[in-house]
Protein backbone atom coordinates (compact mmCIF):
# COMPACT_ATOMS: atom_id res chain seq x y z
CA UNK A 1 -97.35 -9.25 -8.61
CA UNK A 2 -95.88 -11.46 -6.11
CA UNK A 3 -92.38 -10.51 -5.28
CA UNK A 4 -91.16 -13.84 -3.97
CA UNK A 5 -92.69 -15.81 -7.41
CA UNK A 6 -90.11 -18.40 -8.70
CA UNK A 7 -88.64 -18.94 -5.26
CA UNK A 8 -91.33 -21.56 -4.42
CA UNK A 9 -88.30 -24.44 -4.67
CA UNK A 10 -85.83 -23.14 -2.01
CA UNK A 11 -85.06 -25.49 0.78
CA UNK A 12 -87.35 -24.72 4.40
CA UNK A 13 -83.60 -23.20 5.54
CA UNK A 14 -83.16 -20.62 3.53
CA UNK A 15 -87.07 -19.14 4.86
CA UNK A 16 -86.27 -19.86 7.97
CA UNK A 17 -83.22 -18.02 8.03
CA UNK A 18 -85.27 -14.64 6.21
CA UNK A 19 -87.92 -15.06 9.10
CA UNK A 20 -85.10 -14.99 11.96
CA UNK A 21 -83.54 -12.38 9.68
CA UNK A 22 -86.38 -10.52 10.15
CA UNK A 23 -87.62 -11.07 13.53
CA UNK A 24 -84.14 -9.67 14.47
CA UNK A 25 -83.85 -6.37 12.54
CA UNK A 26 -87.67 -5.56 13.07
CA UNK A 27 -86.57 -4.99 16.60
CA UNK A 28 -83.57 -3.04 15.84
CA UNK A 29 -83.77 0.35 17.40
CA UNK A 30 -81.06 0.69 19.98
CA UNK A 31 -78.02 1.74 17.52
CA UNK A 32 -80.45 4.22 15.73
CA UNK A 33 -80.99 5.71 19.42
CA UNK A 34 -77.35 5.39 20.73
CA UNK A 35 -76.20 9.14 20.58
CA UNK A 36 -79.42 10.60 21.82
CA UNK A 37 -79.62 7.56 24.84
CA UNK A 38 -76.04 8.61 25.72
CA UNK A 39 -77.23 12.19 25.77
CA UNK A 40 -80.51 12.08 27.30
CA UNK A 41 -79.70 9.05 29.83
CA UNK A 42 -75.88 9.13 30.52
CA UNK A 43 -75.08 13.48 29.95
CA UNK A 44 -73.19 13.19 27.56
CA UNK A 45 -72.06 15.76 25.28
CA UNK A 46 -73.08 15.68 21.71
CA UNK A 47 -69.56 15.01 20.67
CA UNK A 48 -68.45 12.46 23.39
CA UNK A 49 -71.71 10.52 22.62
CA UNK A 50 -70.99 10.37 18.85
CA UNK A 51 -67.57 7.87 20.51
CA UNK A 52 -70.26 5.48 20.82
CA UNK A 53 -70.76 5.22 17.23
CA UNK A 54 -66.82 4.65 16.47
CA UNK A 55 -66.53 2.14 19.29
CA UNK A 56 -69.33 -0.13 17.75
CA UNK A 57 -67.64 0.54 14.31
CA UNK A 58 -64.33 -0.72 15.47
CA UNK A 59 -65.93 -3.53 17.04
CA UNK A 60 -68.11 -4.59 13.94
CA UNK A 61 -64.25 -4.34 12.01
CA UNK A 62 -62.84 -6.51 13.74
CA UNK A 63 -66.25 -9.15 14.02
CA UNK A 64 -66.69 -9.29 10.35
CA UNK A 65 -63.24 -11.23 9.75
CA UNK A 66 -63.44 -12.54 12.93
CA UNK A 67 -67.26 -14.15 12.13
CA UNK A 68 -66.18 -15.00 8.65
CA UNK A 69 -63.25 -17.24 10.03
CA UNK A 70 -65.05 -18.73 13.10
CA UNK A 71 -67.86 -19.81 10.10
CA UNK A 72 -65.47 -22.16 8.84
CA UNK A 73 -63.34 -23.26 11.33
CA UNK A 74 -66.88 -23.98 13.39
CA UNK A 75 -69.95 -23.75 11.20
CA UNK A 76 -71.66 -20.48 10.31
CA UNK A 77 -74.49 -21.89 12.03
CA UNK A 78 -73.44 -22.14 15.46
CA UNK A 79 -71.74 -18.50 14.79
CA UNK A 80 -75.47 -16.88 13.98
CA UNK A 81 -76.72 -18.61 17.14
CA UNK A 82 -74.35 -17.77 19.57
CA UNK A 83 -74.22 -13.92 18.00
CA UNK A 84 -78.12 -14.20 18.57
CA UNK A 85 -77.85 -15.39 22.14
CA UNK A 86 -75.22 -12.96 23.23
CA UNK A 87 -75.81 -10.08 21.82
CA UNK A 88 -79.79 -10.66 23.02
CA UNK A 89 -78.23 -10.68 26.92
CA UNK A 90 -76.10 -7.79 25.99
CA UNK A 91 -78.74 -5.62 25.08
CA UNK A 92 -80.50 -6.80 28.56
CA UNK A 93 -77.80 -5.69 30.47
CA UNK A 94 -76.60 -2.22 28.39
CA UNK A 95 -79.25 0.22 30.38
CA UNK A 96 -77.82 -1.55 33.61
CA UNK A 97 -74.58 -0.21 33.38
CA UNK A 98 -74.32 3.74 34.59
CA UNK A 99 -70.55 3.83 34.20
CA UNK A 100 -69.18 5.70 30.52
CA UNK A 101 -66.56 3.57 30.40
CA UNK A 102 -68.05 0.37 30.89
CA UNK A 103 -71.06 1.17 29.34
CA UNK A 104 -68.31 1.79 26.10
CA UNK A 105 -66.55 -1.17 26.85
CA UNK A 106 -70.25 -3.12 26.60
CA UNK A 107 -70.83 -1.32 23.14
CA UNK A 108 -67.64 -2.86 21.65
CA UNK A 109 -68.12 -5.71 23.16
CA UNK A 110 -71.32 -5.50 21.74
CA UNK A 111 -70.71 -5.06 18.04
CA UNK A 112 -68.11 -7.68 18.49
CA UNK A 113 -70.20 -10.40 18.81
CA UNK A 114 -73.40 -8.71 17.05
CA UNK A 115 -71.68 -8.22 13.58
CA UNK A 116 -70.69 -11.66 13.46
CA UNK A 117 -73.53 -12.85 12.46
CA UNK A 118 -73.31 -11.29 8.52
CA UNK A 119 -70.03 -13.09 7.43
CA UNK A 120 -72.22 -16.23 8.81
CA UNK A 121 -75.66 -15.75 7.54
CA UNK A 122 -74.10 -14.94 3.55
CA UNK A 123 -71.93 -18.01 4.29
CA UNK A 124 -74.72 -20.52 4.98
CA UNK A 125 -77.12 -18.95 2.16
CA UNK A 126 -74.54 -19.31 -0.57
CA UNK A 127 -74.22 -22.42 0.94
CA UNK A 128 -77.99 -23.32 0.94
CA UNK A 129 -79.08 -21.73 -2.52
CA UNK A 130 -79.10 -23.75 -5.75
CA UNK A 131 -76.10 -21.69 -7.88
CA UNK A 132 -78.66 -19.81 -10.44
CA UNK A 133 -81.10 -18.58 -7.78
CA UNK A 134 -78.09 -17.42 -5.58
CA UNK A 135 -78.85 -13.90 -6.36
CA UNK A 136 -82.35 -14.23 -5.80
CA UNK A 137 -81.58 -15.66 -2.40
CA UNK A 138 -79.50 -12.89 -1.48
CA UNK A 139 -82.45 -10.35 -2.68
CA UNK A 140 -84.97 -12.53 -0.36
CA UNK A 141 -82.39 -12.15 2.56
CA UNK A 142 -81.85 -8.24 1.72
CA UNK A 143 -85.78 -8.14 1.62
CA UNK A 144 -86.41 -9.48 5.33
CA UNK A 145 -83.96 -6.93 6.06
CA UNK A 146 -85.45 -3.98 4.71
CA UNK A 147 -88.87 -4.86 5.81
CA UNK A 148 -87.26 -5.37 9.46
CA UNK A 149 -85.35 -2.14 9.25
CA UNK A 150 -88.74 -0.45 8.31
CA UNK A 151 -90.44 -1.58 11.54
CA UNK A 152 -87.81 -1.34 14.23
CA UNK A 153 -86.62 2.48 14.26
CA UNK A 154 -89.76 3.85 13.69
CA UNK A 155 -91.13 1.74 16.39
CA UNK A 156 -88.25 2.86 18.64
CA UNK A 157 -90.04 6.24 18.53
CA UNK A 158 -92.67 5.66 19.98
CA UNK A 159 -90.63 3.35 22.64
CA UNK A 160 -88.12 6.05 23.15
CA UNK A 161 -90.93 8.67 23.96
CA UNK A 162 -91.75 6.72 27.15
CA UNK A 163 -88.61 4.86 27.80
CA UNK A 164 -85.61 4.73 26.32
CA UNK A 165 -84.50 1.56 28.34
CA UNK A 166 -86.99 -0.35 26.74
CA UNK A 167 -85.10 0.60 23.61
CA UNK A 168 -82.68 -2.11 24.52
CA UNK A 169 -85.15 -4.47 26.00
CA UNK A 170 -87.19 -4.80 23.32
CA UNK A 171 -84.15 -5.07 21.07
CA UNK A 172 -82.46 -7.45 23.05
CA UNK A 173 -85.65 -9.62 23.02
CA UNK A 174 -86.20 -9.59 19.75
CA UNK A 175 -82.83 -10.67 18.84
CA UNK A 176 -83.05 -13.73 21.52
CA UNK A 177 -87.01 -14.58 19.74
CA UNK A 178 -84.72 -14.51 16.61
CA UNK A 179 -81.89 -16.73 18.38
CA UNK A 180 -85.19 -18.93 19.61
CA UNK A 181 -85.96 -19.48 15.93
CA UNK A 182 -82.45 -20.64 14.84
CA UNK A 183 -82.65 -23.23 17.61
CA UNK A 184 -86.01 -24.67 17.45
CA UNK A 185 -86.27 -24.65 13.42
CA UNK A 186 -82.88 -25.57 11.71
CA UNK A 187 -81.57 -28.56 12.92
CA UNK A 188 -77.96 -28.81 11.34
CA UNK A 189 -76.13 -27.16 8.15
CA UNK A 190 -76.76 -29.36 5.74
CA UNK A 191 -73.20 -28.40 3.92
CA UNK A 192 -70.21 -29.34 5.53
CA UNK A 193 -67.23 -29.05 3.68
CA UNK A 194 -63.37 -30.82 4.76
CA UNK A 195 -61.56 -28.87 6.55
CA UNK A 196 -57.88 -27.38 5.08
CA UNK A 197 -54.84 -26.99 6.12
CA UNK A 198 -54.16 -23.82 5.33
CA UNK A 199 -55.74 -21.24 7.81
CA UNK A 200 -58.77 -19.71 5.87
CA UNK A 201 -58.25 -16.36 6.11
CA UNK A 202 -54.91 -16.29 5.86
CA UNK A 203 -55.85 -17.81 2.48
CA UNK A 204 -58.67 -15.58 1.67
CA UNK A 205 -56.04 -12.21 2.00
CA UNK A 206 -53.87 -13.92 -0.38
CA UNK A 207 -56.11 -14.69 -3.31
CA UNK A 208 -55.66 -12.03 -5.51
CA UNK A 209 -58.71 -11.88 -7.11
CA UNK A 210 -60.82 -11.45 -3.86
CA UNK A 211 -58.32 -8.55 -3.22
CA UNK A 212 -58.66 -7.16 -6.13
CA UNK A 213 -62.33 -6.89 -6.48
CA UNK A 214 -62.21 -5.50 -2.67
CA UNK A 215 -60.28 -2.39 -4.07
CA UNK A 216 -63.08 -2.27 -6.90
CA UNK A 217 -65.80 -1.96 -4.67
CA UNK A 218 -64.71 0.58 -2.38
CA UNK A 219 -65.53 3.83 -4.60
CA UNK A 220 -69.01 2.73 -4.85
CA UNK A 221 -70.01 1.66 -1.37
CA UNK A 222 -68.49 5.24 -0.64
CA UNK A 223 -70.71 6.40 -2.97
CA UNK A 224 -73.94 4.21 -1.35
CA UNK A 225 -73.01 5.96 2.04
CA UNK A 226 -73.44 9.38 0.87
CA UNK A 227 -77.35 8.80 2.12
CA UNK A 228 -76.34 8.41 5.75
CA UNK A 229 -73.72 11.81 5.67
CA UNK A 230 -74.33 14.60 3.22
CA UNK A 231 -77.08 13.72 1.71
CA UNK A 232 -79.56 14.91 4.81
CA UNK A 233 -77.53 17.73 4.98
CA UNK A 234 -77.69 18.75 1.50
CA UNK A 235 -81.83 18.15 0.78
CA UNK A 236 -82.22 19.95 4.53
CA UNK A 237 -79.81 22.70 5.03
CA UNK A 238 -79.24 23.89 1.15
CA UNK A 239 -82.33 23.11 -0.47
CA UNK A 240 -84.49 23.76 2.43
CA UNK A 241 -86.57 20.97 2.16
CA UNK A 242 -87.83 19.63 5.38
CA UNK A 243 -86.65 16.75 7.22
CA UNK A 244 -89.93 14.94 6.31
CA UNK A 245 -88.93 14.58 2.92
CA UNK A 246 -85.49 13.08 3.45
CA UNK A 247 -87.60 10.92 5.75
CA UNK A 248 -89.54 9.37 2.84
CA UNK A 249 -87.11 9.14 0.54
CA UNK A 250 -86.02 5.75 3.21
CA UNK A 251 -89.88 4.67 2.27
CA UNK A 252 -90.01 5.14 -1.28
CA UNK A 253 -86.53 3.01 -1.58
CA UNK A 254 -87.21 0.41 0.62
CA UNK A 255 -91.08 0.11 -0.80
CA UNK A 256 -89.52 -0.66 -4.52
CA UNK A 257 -86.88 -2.93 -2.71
CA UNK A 258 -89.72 -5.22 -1.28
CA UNK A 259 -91.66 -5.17 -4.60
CA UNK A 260 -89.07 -5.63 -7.45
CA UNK A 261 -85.49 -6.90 -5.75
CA UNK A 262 -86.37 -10.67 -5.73
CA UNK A 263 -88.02 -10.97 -9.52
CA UNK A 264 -85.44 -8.37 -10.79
CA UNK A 265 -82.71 -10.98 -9.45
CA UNK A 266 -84.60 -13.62 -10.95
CA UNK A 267 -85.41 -12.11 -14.32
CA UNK A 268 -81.65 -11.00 -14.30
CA UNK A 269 -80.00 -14.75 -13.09
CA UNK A 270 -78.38 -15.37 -16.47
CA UNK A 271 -76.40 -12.06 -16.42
CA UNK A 272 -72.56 -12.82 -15.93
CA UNK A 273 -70.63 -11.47 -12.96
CA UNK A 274 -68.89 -8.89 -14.86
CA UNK A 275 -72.09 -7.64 -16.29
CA UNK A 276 -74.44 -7.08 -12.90
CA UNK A 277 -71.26 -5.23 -11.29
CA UNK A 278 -70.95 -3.06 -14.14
CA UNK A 279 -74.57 -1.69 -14.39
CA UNK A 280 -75.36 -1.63 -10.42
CA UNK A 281 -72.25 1.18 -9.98
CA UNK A 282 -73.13 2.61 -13.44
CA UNK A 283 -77.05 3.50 -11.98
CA UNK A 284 -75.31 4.17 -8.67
CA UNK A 285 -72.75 6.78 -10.88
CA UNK A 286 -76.18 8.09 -12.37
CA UNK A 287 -78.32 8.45 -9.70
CA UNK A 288 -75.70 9.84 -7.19
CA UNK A 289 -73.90 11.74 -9.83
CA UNK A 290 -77.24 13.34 -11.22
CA UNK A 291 -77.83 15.04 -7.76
CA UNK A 292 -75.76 17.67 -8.59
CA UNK A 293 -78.85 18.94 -11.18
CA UNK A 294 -81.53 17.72 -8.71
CA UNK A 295 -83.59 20.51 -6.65
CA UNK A 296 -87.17 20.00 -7.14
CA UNK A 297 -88.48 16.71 -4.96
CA UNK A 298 -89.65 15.36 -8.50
CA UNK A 299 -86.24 15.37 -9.49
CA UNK A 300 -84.49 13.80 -6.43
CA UNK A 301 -87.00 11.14 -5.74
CA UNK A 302 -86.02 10.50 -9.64
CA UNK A 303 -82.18 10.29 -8.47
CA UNK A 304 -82.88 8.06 -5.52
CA UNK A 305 -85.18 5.81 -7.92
CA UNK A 306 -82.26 5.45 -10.28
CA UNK A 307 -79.65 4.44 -7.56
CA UNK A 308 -82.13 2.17 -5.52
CA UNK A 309 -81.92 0.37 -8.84
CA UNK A 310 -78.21 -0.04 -8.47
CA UNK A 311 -78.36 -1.12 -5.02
CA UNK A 312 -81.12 -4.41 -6.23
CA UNK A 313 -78.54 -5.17 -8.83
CA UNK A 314 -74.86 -4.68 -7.13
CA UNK A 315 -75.33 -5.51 -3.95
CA UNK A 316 -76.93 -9.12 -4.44
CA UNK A 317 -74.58 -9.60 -7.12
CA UNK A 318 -71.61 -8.57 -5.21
CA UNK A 319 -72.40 -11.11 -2.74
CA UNK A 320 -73.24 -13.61 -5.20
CA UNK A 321 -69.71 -12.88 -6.56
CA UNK A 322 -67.68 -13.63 -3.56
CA UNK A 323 -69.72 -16.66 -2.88
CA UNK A 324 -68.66 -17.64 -6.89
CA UNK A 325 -64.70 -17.13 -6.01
CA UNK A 326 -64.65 -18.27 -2.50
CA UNK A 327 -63.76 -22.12 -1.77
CA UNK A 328 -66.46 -23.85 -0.27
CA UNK A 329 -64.56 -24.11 2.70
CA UNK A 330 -63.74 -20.71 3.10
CA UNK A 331 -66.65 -18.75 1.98
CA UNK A 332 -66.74 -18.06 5.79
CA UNK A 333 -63.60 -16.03 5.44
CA UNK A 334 -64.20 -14.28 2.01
CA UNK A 335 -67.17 -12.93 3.09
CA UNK A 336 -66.04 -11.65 6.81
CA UNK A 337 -63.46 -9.81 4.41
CA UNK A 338 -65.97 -8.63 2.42
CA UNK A 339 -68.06 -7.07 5.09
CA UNK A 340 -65.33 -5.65 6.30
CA UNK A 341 -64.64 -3.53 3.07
CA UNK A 342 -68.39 -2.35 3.86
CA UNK A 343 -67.29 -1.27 7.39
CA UNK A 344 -64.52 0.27 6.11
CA UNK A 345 -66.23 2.38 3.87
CA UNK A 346 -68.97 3.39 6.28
CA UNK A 347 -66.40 4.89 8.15
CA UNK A 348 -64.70 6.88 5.60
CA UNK A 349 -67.92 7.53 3.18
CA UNK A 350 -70.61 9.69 5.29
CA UNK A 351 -67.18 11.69 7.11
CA UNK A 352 -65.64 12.52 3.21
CA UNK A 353 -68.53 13.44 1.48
CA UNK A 354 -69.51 15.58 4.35
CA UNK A 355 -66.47 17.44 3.86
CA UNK A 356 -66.83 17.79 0.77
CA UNK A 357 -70.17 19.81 0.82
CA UNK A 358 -68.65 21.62 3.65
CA UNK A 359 -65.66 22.69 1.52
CA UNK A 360 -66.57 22.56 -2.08
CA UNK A 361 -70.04 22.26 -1.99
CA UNK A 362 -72.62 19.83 -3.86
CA UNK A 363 -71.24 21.18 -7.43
CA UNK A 364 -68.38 19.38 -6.47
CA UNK A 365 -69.52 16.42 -4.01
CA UNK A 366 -72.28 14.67 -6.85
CA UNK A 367 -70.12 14.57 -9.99
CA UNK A 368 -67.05 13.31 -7.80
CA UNK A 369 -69.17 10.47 -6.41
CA UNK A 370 -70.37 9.83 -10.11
CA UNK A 371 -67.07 9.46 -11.42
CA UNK A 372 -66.17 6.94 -8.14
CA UNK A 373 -68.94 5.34 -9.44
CA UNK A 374 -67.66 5.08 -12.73
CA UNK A 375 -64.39 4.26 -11.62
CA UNK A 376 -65.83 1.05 -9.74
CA UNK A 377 -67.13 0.61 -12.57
CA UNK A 378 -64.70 -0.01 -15.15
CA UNK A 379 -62.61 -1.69 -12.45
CA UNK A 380 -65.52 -3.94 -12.05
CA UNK A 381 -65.98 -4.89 -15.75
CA UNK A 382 -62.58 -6.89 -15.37
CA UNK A 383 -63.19 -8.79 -12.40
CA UNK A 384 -61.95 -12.58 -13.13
CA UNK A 385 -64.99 -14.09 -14.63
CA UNK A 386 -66.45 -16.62 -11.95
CA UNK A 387 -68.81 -19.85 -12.72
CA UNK A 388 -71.38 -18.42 -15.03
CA UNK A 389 -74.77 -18.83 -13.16
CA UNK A 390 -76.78 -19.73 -16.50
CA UNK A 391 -74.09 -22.59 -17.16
CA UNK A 392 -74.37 -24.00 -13.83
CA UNK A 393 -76.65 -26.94 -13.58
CA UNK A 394 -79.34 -26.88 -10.55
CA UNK A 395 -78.37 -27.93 -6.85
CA UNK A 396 -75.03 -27.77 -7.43
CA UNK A 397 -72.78 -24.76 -5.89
């Protein structure tokens, strides 16, 4: 039963970066709390304070390519270090500032240097892991994650009920322990590949096979966003199920992450590219799709079993695909474009399926999000086929 069996042979790095990984989204609780700190702390309206969420989104669009290019031209290390370090002092210094605008200004700045670490961290663990365990490794990244993400806003509860400056404090110092970790434990990046001539992502928006698969991919990240928008909204105001429930639904997903994402990506290594893509939006099509029949809890924890499944598969593989395509050199810049597609469609998925339910209703929100699914799908099944993991011999990449 142990989730991280067959990982044993990883180099120290890669656990290393997980515990740092971990460290720093265990003590994430200050974006969860940014609307209600802007309301409670600043008086805010409920509709000026949501601008704090679009100014760190804007920011974090413009960091992902931004991160992704700085990776290579510097070393993805040094970017995950100095992202660390200043968006530790950052969070310091946010519950300082009493002005709106600056205190804005300090958000974008914020996500700016914050969301440069992803491009980065994917860079240096495609980078790290042998080609066949790549997916794995992105599972065991995607698992400190989770298991961060289910200590740090549910700890910033309690923190919020007594302060909700220490919100930021303790976020900020978690993210410098993190920083702390980076420094003191991994030396160098062991990779270091010649440099090009041709600006990388300049490069990276030409290939047309990264662009392609981009386009794929953004019907069913709209359709994984549907959790953060309509989703609540649907279980709580027409089903009348309490928020409670919608609450758990976050444990039950993330518990079958932490026990099956790892030895699923293991026991699924030898799948080829076009293959994992395919069945991670199918399940997603499914188990989104199938909401539109789901009103019992029986039934919907059955829906959100069914695309938490997709999510183990695609999104591990997704990153394991880019990291296939991408030049060594550039992997930086591939995958600050690909996080950007995700910010993209965090912007556009929880705002469009809420309109949806709000115009059509959820007999037409789930099967549309199915057939998105679908349609990433079949777009997916004829990505250019990259290296085939099983083919590729160990400790190369």
């Amino acid at each position: 039963m142990n989730p991280w069996r067959g990982l044993g042979g990883l180099p120290r790095e890669v656990w290393v970066l997980a515990m740092a990984t971990f460290i720093n989204r265990a003590g994430t609780m200050a974006l969860p709390f940014l609307t209600l700190y802007l309301m409670k702390q600043m008086g805010l309206g409920a509709a000026r304070a949501g601008q704090g969420f679009i100014v760190f989104g804007l920011g974090a669009m413009v960091a992902a390519p931004l991160g992704g290019w700085l990776a290579d031209r510097f070393g993805p290390l040094m970017v995950m270090r100095t992202s660390l370090l200043l968006s530790g002092l950052l969070m310091l210094a946010l519950p300082l500032v009493k002005d709106v605008r600056s205190f804005f200004l300090l958000i974008g700045t914020w996500a700016l240097v914050s969301e440069g670490f992803r491009p980065a961290s994917m860079s240096i663990l495609a980078d790290l892991a042998p080609a066949e365990l790549r997916k794995a490794v992105f599972s065991l990244n995607r698992l400190a994650i989770n298991l961060g993400m289910s200590v740090g806003p549910a700890l910033g509860g309690f923190i919020a009920a007594r302060s909700y400056h220490g919100l930021f404090w303790v976020d900020g110092a978690t993210t410098l322990a993190a920083w702390f970790v980076l420094v003191l434990l991994v030396r160098h990046h062991p990779h270091k590949h010649e440099k090009t001539p041709d600006p990388a992502l300049l490069s990276a928006l030409r290939d047309p096979v990264l662009g392609y698969f981009l386009l794929a991919i953004i019907p069913v990240v709209i359709v994984f966003f549907q959790h953060e928008g309509p989703m609540p909204i649907y279980l709580v105001r027409d089903l009348k199920l309490p928020e409670s429930f919608y609450g758990s639904l976050f444990t039950i997903n993330t518990l079958i992450i932490v026990a099956l994402e790892v030895r699923l990506n293991l026991a699924t290594a030898r799948w080829s590219h076009r293959r994992t893509l395919m069945v991670g939006s199918l399940l997603y099509a499914i188990g989104f799709g199938a909401m539109v029949a789901a009103r019992a809890p029986a039934t919907i924890i059955a829906t959100v079993v069914i695309w938490t499944f997709g999510e183990m598969i695609l999104f591990p593989g997704m990153s394991d695909y880019v990291a296939s395509i991408a030049p060594p050199a550039r992997r930086g810049a591939y995958m600050g474009l690909y996080t950007f597609t995700f910010s993209v469609a965090f912007s556009l998925g929880p705002w469009v399926g809420t309109w949806m339910l709000d115009a059509w209703g959820s007999l037409v929100l789930w099967p549309v999000m199915g057939v998105l699914g679908i349609l990433s799908a079949l777009a997916l099944s004829r990505v250019k086929t990259a290296p085939d993991p099983a083919m590729i011999q160990p400790g190369t990449s």
